[in-house]
C-alpha atoms as a PDB file:
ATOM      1  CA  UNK A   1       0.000   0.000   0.000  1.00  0.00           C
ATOM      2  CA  UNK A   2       1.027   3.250  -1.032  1.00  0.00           C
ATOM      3  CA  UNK A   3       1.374   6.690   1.050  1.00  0.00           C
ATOM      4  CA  UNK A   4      -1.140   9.268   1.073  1.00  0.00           C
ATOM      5  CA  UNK A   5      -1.410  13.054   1.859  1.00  0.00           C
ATOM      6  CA  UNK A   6      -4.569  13.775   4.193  1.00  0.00           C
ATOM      7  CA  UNK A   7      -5.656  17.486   4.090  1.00  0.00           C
ATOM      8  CA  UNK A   8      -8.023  18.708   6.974  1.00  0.00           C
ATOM      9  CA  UNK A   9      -9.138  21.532   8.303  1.00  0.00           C
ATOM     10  CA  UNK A  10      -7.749  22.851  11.585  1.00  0.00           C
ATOM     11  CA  UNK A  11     -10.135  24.334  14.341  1.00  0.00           C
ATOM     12  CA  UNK A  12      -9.462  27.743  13.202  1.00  0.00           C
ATOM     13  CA  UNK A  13     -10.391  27.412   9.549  1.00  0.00           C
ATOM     14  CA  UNK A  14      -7.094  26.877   7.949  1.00  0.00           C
ATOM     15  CA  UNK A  15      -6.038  24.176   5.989  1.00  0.00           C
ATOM     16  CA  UNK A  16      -3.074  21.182   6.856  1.00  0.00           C
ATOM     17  CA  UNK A  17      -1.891  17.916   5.559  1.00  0.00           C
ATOM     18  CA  UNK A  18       0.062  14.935   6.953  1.00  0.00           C
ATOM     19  CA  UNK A  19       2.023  12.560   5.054  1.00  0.00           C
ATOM     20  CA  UNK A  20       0.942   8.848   6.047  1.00  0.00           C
ATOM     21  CA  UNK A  21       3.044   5.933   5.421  1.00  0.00           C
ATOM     22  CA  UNK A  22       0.826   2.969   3.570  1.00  0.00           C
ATOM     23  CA  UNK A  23       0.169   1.720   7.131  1.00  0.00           C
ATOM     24  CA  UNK A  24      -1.535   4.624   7.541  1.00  0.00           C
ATOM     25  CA  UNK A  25       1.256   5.851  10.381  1.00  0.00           C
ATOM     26  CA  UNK A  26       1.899   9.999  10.338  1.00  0.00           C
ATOM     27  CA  UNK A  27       5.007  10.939   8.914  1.00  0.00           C
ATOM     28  CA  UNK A  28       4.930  14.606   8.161  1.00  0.00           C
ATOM     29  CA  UNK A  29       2.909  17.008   9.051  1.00  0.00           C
ATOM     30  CA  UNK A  30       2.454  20.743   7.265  1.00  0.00           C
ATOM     31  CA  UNK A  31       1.737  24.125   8.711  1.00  0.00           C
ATOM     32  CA  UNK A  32      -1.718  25.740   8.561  1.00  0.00           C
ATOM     33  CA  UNK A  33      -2.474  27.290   5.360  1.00  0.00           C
ATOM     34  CA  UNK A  34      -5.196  29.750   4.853  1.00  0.00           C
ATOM     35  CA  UNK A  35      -7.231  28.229   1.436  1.00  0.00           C
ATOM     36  CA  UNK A  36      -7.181  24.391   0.284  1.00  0.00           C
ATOM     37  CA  UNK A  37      -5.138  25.603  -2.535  1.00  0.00           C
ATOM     38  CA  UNK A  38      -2.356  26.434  -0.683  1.00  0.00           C
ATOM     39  CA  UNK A  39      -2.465  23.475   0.996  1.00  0.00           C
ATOM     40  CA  UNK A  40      -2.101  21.901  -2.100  1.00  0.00           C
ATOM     41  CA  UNK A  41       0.620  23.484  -3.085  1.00  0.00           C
ATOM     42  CA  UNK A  42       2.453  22.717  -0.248  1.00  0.00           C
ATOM     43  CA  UNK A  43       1.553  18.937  -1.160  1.00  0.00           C
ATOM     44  CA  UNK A  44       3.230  19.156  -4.314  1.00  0.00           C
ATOM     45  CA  UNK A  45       6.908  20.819  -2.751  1.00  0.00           C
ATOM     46  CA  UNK A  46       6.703  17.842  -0.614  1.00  0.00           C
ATOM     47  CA  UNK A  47       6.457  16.040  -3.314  1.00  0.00           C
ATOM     48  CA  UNK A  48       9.554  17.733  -5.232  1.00  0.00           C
ATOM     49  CA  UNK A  49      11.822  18.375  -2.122  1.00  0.00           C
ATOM     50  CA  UNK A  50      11.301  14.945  -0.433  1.00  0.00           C
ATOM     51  CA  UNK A  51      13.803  12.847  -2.953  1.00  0.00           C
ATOM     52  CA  UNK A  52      16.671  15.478  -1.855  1.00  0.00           C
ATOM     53  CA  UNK A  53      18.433  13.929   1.133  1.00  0.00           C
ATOM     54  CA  UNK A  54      20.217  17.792   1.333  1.00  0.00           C
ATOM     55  CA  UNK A  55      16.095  19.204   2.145  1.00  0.00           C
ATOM     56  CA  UNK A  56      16.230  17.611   5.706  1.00  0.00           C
ATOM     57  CA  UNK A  57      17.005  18.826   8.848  1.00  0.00           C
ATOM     58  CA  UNK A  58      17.952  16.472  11.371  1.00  0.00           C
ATOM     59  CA  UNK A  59      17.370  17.902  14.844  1.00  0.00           C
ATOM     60  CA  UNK A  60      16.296  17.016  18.449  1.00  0.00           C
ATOM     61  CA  UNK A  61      12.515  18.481  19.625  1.00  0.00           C
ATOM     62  CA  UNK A  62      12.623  20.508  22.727  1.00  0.00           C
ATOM     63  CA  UNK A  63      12.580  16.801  25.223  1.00  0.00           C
ATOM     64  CA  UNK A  64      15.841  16.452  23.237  1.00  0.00           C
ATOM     65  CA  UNK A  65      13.863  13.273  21.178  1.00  0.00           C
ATOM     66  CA  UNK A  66      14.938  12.915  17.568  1.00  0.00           C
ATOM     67  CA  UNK A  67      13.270  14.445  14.999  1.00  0.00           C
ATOM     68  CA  UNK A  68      13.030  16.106  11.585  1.00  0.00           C
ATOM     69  CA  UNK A  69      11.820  19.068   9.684  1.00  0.00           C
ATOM     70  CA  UNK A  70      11.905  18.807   5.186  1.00  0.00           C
ATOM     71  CA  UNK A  71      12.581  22.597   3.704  1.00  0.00           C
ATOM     72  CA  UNK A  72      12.076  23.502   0.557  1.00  0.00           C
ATOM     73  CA  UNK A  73      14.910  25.702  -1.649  1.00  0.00           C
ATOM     74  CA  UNK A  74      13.986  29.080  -0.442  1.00  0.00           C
ATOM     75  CA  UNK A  75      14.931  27.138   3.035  1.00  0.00           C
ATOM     76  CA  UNK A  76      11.561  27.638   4.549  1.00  0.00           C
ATOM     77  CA  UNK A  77      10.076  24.796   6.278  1.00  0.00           C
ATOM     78  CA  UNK A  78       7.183  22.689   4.348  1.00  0.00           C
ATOM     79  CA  UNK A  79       6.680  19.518   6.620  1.00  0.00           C
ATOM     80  CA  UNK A  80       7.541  18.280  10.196  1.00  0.00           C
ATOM     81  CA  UNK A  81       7.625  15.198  11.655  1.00  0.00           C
ATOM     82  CA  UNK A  82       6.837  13.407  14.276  1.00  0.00           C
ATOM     83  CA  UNK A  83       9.441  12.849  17.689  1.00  0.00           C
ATOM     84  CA  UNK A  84      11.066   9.570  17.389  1.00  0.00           C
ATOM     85  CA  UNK A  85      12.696   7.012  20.465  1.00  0.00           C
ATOM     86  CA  UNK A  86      16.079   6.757  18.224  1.00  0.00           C
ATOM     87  CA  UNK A  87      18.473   8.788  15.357  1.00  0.00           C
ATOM     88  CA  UNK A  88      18.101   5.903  13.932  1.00  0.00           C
ATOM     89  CA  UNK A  89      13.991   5.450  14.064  1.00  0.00           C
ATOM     90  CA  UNK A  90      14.279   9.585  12.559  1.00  0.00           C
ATOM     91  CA  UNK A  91      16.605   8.105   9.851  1.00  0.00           C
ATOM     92  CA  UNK A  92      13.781   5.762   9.223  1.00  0.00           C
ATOM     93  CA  UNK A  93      11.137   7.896   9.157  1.00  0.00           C
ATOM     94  CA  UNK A  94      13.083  10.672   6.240  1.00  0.00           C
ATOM     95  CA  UNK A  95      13.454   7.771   3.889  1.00  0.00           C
ATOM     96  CA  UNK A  96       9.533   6.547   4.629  1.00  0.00           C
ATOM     97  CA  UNK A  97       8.892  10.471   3.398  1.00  0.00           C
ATOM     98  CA  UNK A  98      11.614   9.911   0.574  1.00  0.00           C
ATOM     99  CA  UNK A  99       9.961   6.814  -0.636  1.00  0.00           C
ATOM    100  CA  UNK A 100       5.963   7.774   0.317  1.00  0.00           C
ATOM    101  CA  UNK A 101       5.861  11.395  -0.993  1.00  0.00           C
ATOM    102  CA  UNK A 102       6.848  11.437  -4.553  1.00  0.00           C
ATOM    103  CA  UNK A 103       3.435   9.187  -5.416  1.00  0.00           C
ATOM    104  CA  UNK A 104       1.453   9.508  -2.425  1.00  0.00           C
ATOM    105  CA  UNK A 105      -2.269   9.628  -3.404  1.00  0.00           C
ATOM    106  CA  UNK A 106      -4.104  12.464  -1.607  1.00  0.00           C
ATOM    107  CA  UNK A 107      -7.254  12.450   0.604  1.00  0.00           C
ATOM    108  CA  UNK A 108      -9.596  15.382   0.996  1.00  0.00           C
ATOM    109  CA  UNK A 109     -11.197  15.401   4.114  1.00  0.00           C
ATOM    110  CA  UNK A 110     -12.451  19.208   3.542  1.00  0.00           C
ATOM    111  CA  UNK A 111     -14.888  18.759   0.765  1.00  0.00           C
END
């Protein structure tokens, strides 16, 4: 099963997406956008900055657990992820987003 991006709307009105694995796990999530088409096109920079190994940022959250943010060239962020137990498990998760994104299939949940 393949990845898909989810887009929802967030209690304020704006828009979002995550990035789920096939199994349906989250493995990036976006900032709030104000329209659906926004959104969108934040789906497709995922889509064309998440082959680039050079578009991640490998950092620790604030409870110093592993985690990662993907930029896109103008170096502003498009997609977070989730905190991880391990380097390793982050490792994981950036080539789950490397693999995922490029094809993912997306969901609508706003319509």
């Amino acid at each position: 099963m393949s990845g898909k991006f989810v887009i929802d709307k967030a209690s304020n009105g704006q828009f979002y997406f995550n990035l789920r694995a096939g199994n349906g796990e989250p493995i990036l999530r976006s900032e709030t956008y104000v329209t659906r088409a926004s959104a969108e096109h934040g789906i497709e920079s995922v889509r064309k900055n998440a082959p680039l190994d050079e578009r991640y940022q490998r950092k620790d959250n604030t409870k110093g657990e592993p985690m990662f943010t993907l930029k896109a060239g103008n170096h502003e962020v498009i997609g977070v992820s989730e905190s991880y137990s391990s380097a390793s498990a982050r490792d994981n998760g950036i080539e789950s987003v490397k693999t995922n994104a490029p094809d993912a299939t997306v969901q609508d949940n706003t319509k």
